[in-house]
N, C-alpha and C. Protein backbone atom coordinates (compact mmCIF):
# COMPACT_ATOMS: atom_id res chain seq x y z
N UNK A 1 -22.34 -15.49 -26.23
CA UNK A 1 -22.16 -15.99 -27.57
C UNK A 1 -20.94 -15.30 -28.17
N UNK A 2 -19.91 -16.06 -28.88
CA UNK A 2 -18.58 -15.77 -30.18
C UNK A 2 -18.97 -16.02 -30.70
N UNK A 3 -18.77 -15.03 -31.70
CA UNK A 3 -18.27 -15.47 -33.16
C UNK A 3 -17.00 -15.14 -33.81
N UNK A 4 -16.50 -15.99 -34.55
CA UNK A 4 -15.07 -15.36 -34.93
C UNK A 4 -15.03 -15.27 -36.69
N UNK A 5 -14.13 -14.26 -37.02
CA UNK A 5 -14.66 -13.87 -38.38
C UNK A 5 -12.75 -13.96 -38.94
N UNK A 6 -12.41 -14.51 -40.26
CA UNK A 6 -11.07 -14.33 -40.17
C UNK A 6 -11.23 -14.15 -41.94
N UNK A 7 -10.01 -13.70 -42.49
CA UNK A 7 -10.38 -13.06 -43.62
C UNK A 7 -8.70 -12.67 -43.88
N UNK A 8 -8.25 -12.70 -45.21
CA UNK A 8 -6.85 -11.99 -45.76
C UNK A 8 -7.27 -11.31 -46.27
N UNK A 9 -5.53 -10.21 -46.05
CA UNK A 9 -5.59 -9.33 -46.91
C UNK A 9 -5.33 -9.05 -47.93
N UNK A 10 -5.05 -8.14 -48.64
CA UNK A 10 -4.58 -8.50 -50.06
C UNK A 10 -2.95 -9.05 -50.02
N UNK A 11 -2.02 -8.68 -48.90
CA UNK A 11 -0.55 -9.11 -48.52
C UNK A 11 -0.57 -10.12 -48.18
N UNK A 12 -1.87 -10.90 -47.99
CA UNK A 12 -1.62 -12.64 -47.53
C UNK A 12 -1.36 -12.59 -45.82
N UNK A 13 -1.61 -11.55 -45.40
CA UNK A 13 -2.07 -11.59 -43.89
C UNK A 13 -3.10 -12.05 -43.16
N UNK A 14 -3.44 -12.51 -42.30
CA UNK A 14 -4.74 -13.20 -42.03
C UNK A 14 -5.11 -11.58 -40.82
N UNK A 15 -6.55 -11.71 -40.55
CA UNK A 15 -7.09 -10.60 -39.87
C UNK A 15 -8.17 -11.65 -39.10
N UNK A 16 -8.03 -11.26 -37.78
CA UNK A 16 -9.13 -11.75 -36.99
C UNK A 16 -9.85 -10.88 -36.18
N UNK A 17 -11.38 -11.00 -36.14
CA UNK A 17 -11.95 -10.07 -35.17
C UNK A 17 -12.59 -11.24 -34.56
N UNK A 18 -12.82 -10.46 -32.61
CA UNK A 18 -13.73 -10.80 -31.91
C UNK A 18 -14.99 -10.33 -31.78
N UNK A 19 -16.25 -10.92 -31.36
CA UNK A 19 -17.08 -9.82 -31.11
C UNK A 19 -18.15 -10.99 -29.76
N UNK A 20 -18.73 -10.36 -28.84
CA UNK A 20 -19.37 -11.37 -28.06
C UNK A 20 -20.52 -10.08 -27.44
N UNK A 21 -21.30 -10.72 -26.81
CA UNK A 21 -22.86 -10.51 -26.73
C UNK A 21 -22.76 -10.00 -25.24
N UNK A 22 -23.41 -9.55 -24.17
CA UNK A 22 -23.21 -9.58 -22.75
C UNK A 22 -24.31 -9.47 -22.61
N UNK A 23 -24.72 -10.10 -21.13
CA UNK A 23 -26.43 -10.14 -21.00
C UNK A 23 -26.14 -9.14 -19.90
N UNK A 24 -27.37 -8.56 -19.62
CA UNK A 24 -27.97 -7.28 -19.30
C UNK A 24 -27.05 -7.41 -17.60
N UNK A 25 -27.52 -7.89 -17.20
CA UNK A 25 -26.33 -8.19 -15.84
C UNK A 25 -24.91 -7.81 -15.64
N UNK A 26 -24.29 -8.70 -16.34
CA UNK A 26 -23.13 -8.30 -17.04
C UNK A 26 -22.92 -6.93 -17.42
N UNK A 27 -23.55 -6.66 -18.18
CA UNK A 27 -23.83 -5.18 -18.50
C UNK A 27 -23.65 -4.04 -17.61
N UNK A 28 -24.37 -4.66 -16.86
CA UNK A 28 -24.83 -3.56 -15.49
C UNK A 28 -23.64 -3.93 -14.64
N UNK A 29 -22.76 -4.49 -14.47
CA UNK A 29 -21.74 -5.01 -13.54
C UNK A 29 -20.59 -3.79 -14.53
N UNK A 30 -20.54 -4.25 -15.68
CA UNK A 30 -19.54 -3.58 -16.21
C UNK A 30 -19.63 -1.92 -16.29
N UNK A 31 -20.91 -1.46 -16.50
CA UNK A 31 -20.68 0.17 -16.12
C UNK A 31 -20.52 0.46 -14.50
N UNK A 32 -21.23 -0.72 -13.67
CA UNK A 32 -20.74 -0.27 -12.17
C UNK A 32 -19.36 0.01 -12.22
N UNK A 33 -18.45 -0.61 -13.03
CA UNK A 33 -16.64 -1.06 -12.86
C UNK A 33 -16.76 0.42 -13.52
N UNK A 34 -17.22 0.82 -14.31
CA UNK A 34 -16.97 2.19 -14.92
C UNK A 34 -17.37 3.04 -14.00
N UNK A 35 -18.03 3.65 -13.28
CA UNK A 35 -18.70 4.37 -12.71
C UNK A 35 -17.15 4.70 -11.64
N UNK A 36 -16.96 3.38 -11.00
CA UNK A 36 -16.42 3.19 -9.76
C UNK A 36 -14.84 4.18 -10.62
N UNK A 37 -14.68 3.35 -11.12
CA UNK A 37 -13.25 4.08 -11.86
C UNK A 37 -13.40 5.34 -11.80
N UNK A 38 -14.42 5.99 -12.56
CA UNK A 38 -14.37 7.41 -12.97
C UNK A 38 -14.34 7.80 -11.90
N UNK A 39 -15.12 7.65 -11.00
CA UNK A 39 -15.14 8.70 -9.35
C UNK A 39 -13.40 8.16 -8.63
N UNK A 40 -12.83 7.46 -9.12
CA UNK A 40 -11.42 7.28 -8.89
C UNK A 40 -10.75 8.31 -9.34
N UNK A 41 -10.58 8.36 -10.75
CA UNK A 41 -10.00 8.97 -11.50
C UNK A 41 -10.72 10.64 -11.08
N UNK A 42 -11.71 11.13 -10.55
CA UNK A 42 -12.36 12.57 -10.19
C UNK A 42 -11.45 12.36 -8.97
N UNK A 43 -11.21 11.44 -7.57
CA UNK A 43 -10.37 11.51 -6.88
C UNK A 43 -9.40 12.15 -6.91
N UNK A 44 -8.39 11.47 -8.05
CA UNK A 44 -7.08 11.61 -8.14
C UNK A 44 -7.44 13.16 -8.84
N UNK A 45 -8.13 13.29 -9.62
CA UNK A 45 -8.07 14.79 -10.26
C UNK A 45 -7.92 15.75 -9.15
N UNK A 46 -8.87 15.51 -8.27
CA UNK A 46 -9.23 16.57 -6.96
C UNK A 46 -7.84 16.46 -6.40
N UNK A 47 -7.22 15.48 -5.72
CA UNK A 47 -6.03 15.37 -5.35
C UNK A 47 -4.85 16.32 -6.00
N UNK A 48 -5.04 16.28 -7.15
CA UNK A 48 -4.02 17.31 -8.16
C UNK A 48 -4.53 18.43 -7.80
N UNK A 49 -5.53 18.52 -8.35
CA UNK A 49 -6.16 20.11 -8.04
C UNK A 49 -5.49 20.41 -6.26
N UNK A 50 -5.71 19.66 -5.69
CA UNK A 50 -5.66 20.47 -4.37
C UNK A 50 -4.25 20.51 -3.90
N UNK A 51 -3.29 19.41 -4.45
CA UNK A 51 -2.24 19.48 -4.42
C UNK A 51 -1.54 21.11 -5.41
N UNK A 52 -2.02 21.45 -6.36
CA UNK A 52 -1.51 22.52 -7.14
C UNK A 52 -2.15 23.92 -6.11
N UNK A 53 -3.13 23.95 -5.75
CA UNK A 53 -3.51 24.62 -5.03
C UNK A 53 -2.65 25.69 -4.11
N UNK A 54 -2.31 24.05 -2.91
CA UNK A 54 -1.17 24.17 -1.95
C UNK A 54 -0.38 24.68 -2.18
N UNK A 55 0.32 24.17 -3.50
CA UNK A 55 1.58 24.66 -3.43
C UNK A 55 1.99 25.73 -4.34
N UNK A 56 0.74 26.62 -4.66
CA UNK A 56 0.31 27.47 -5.11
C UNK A 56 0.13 28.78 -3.50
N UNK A 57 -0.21 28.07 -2.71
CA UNK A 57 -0.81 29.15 -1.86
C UNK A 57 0.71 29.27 -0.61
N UNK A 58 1.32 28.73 -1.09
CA UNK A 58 2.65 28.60 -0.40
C UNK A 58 3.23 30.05 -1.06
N UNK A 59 2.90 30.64 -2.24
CA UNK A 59 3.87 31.70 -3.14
C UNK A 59 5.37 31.84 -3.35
N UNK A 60 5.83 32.48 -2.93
CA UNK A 60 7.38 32.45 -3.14
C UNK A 60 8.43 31.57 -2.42
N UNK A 61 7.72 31.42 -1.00
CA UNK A 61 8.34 29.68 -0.35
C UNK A 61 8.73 28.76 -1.18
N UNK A 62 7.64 28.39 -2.08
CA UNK A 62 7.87 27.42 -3.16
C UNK A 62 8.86 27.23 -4.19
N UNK A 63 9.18 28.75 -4.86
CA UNK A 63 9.65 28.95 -5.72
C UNK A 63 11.04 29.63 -5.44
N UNK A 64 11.44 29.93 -4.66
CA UNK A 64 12.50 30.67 -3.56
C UNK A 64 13.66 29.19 -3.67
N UNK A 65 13.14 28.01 -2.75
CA UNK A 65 13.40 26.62 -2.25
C UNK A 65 13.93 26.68 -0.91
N UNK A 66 13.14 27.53 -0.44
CA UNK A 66 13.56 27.87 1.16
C UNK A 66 12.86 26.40 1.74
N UNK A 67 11.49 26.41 1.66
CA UNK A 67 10.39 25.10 2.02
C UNK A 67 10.71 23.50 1.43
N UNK A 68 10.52 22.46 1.63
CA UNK A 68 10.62 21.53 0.78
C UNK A 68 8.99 21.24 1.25
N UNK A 69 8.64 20.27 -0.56
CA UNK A 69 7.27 19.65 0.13
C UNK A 69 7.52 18.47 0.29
N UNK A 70 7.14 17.62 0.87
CA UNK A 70 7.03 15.88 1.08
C UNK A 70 5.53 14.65 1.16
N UNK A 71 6.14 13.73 1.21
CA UNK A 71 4.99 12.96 1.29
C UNK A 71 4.79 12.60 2.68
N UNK A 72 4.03 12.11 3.49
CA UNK A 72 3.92 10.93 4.66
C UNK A 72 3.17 10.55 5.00
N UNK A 73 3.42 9.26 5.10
CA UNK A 73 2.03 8.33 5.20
C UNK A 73 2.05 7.40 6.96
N UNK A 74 0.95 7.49 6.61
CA UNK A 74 0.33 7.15 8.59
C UNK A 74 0.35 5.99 8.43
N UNK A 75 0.95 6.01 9.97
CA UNK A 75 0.96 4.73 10.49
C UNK A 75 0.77 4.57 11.59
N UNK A 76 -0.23 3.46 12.39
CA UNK A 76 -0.44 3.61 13.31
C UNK A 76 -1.90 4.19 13.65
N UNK A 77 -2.60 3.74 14.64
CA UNK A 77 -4.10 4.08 15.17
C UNK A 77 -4.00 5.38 16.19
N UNK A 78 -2.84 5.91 15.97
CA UNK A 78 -2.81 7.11 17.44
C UNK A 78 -3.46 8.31 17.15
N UNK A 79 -3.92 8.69 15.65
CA UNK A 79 -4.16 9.81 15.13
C UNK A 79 -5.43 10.05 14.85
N UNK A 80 -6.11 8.88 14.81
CA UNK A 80 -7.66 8.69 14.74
C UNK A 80 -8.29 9.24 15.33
N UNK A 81 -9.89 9.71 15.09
CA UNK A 81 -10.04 9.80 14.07
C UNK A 81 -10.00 10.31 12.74
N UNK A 82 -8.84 11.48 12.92
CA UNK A 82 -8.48 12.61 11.82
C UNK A 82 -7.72 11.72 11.15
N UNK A 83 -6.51 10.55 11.24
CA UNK A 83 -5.66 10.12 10.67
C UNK A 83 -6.07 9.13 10.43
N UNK A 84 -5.88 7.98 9.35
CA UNK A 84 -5.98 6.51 9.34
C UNK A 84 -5.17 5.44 8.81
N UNK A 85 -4.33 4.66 9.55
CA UNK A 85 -3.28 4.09 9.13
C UNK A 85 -3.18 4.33 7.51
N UNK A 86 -1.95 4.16 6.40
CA UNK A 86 -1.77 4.16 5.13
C UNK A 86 -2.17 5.41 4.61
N UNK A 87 -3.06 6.66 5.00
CA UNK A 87 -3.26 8.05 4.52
C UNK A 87 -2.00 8.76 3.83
N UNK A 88 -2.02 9.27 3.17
CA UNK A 88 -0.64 10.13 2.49
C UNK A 88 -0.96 11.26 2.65
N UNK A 89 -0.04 11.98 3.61
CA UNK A 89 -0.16 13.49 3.58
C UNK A 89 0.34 14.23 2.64
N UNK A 90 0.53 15.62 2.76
CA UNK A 90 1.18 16.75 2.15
C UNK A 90 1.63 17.84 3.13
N UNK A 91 3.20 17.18 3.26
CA UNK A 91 4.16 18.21 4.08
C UNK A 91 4.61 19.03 3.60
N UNK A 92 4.47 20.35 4.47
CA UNK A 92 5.55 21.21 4.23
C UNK A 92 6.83 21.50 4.87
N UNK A 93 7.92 21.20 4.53
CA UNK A 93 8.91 21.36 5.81
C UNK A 93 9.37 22.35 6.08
N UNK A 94 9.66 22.74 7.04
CA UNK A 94 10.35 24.05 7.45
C UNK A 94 9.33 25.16 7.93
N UNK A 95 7.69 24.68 7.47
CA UNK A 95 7.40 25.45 8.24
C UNK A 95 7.02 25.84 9.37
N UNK A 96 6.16 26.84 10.38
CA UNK A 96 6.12 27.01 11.36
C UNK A 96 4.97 26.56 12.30
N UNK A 97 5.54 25.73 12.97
CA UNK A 97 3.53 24.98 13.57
C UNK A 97 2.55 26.06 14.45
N UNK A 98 1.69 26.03 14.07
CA UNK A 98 0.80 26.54 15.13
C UNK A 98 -0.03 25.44 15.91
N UNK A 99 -0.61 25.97 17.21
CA UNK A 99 -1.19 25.13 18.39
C UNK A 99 -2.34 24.47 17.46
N UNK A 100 -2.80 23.54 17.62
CA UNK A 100 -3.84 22.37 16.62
C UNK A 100 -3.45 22.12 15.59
N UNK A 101 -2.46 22.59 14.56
CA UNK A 101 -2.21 21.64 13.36
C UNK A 101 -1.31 20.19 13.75
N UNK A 102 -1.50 20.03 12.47
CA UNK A 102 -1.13 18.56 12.68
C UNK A 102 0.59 18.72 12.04
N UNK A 103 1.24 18.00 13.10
CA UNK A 103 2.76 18.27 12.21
C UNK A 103 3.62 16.88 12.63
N UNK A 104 4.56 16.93 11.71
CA UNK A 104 5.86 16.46 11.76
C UNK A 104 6.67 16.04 12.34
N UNK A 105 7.43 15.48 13.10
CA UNK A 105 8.46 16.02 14.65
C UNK A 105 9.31 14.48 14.74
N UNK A 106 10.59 14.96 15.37
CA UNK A 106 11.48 13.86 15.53
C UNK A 106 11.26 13.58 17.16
N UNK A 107 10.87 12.86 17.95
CA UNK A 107 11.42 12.18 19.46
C UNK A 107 13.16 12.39 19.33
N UNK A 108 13.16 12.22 20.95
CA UNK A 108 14.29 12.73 21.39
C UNK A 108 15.55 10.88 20.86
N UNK A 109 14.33 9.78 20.74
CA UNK A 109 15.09 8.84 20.60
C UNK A 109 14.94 8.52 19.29
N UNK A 110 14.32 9.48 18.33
CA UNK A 110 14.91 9.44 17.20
C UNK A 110 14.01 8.86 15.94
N UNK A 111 12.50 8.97 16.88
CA UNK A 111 11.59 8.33 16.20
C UNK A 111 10.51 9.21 15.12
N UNK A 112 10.14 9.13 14.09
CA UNK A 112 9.79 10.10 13.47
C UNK A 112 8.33 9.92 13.41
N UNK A 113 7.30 10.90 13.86
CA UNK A 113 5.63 10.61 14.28
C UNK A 113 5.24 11.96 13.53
N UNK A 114 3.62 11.51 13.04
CA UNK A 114 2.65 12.10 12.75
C UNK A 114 1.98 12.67 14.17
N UNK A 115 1.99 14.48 14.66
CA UNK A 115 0.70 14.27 15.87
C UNK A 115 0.38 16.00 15.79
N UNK A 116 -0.04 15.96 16.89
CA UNK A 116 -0.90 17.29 16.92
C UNK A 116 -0.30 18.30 17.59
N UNK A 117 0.50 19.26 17.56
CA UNK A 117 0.60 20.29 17.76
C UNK A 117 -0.15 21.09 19.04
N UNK A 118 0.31 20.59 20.43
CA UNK A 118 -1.12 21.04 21.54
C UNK A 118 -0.71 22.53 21.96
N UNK A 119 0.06 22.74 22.31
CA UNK A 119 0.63 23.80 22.39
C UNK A 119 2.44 24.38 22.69
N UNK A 120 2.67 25.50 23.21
CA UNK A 120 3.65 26.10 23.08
C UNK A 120 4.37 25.44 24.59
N UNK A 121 5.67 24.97 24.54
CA UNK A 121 5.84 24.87 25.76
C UNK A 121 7.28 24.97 26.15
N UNK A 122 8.06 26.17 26.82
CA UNK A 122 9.18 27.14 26.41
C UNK A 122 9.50 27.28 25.27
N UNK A 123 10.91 26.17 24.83
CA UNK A 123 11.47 26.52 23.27
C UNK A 123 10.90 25.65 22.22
N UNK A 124 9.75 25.06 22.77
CA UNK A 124 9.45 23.53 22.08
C UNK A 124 7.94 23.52 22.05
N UNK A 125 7.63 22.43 21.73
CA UNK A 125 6.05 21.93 21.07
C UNK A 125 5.94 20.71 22.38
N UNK A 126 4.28 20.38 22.79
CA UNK A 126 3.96 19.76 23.13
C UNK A 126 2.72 18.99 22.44
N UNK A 127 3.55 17.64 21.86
CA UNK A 127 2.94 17.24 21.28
C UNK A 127 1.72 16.16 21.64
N UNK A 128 0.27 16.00 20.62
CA UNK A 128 -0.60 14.92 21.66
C UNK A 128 -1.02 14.01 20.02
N UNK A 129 -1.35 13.15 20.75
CA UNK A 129 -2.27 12.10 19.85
C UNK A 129 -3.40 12.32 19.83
N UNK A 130 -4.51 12.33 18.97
CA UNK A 130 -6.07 12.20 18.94
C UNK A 130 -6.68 11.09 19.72
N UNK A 131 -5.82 10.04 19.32
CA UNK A 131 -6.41 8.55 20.03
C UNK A 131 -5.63 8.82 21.33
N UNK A 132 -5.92 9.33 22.53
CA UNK A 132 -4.90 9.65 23.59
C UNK A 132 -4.96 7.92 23.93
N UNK A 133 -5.43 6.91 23.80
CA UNK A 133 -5.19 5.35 23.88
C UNK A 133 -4.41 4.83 23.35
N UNK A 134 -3.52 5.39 22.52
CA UNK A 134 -2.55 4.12 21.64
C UNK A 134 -1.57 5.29 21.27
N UNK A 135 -0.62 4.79 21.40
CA UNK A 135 0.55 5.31 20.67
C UNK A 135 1.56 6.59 21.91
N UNK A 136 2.40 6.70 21.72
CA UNK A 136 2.93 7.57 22.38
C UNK A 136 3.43 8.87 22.03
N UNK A 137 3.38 10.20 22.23
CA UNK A 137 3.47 11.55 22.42
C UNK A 137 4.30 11.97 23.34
N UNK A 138 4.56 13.89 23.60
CA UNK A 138 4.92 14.36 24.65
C UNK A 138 4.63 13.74 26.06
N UNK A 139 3.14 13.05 26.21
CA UNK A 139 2.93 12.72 27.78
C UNK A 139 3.82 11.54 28.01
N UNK A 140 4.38 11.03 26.89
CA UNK A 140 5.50 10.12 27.66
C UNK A 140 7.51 10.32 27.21
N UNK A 141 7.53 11.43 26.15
CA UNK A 141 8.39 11.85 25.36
C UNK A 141 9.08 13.05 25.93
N UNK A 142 7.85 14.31 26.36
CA UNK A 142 8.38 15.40 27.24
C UNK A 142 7.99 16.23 25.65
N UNK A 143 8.89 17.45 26.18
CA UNK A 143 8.40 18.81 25.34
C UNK A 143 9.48 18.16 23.91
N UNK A 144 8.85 18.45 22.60
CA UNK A 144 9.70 18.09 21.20
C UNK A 144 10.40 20.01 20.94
N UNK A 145 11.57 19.92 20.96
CA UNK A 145 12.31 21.34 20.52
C UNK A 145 11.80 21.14 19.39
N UNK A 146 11.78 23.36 19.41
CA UNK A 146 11.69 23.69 17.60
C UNK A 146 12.32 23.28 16.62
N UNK A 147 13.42 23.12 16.51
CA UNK A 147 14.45 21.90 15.71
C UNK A 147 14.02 20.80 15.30
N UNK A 148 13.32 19.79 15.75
CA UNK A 148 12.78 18.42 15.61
C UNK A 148 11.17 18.38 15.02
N UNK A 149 10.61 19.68 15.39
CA UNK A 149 9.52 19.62 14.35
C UNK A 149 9.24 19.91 12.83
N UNK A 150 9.51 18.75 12.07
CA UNK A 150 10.44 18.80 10.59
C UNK A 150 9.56 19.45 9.99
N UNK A 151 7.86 19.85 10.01
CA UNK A 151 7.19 20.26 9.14
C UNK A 151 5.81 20.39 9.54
N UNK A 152 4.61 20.68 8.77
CA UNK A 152 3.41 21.28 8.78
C UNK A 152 2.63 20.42 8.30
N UNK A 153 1.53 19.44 8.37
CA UNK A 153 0.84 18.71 7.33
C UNK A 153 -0.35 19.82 6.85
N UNK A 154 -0.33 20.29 5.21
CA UNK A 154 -0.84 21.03 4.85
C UNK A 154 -2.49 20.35 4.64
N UNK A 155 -2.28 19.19 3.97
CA UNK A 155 -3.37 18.42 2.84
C UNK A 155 -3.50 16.78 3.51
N UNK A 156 -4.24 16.27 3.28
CA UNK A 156 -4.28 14.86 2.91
C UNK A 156 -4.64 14.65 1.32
N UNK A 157 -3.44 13.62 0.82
CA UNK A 157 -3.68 13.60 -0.48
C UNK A 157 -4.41 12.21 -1.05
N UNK A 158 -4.21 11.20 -0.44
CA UNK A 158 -4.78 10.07 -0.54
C UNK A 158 -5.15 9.12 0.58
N UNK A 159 -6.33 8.53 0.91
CA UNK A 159 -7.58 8.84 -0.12
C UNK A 159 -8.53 9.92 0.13
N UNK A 160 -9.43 10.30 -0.27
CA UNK A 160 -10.44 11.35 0.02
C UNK A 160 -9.40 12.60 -0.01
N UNK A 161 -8.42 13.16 -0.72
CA UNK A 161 -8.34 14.67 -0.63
C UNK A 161 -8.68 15.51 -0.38
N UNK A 162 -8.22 16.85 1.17
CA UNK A 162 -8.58 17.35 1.41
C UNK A 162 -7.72 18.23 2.71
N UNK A 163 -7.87 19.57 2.63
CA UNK A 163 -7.05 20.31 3.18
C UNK A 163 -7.24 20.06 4.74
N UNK A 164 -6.09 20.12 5.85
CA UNK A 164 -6.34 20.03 7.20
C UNK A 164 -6.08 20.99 7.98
């Protein structure tokens, strides 16, 4: 149900209000839409929070500008199940990988991948996929030099926030 109410002012302006009724359904649909939002919006909060965190626990790296931070987002099924296509990380560049994190790295032909850090192998990284089924790594790339591994994935920032 409308009703519409219209009325001047004393300037000879006209004023209109709406007002309408919602049945209980409706109702209940519309705080679901609220509910859903707010735990969005607690998302994105957590995301900040953990993003300030980071780059908080980085200390003088940060503030120096020795480090840069970055974004990057996945692509590709090779990283699964830790990764999932469209994810947005939180890079740090420049810094130093250790064996199981997840990092950064250029191929020798120039291709730029999300993978895992397997271990040390002479001057370089040997890198692997999670999904060892899809996608390609060191087992078909060879060892990635220290040079080409651009960075550290600290965080995942979107969706579900949370340190890796």
């Amino acid at each position: 149900m409308r009703a519409w109410a219209g009325s001047y002012t004393p300037h000879g302006r006209s004023q209109w209000a709406e007002t309408s009724t919602v049945g209980a359904v409706k109702a209940a649909r519309m705080f679901a839409v609220m509910r859903e939002n707010m735990s969005v919006l607690s998302e994105v909060q957590a995301g900040r929070d953990l993003l300030a965190a980071t780059l908080l626990g980085m200390g003088q790296a940060a503030t120096t500008g020795r480090r840069r931070v970055g974004i990057a987002v996945v692509r590709g099924d090779s990283m699964r199940p830790a990764l999932r296509p469209g994810q947005r990380l939180l890079v740090l560049y420049g810094a130093r990988a250790r064996p199981g994190r997840i990092v950064v790295a250029r191929f020798a032909d120039g291709t730029l991948a999300v993978k895992r850090a397997a271990e040390r192998r002479g001057s370089g990284w040997w890198l692997l996929s999670d999904n060892a089924g899809v996608g390609v790594d060191s087992r078909h790339r060879g060892v990635v030099p220290d040079a080409d591994v651009a960075g550290v994935v600290r965080a995942r920032l979107w969706p579900w926030p949370r340190p890796l």
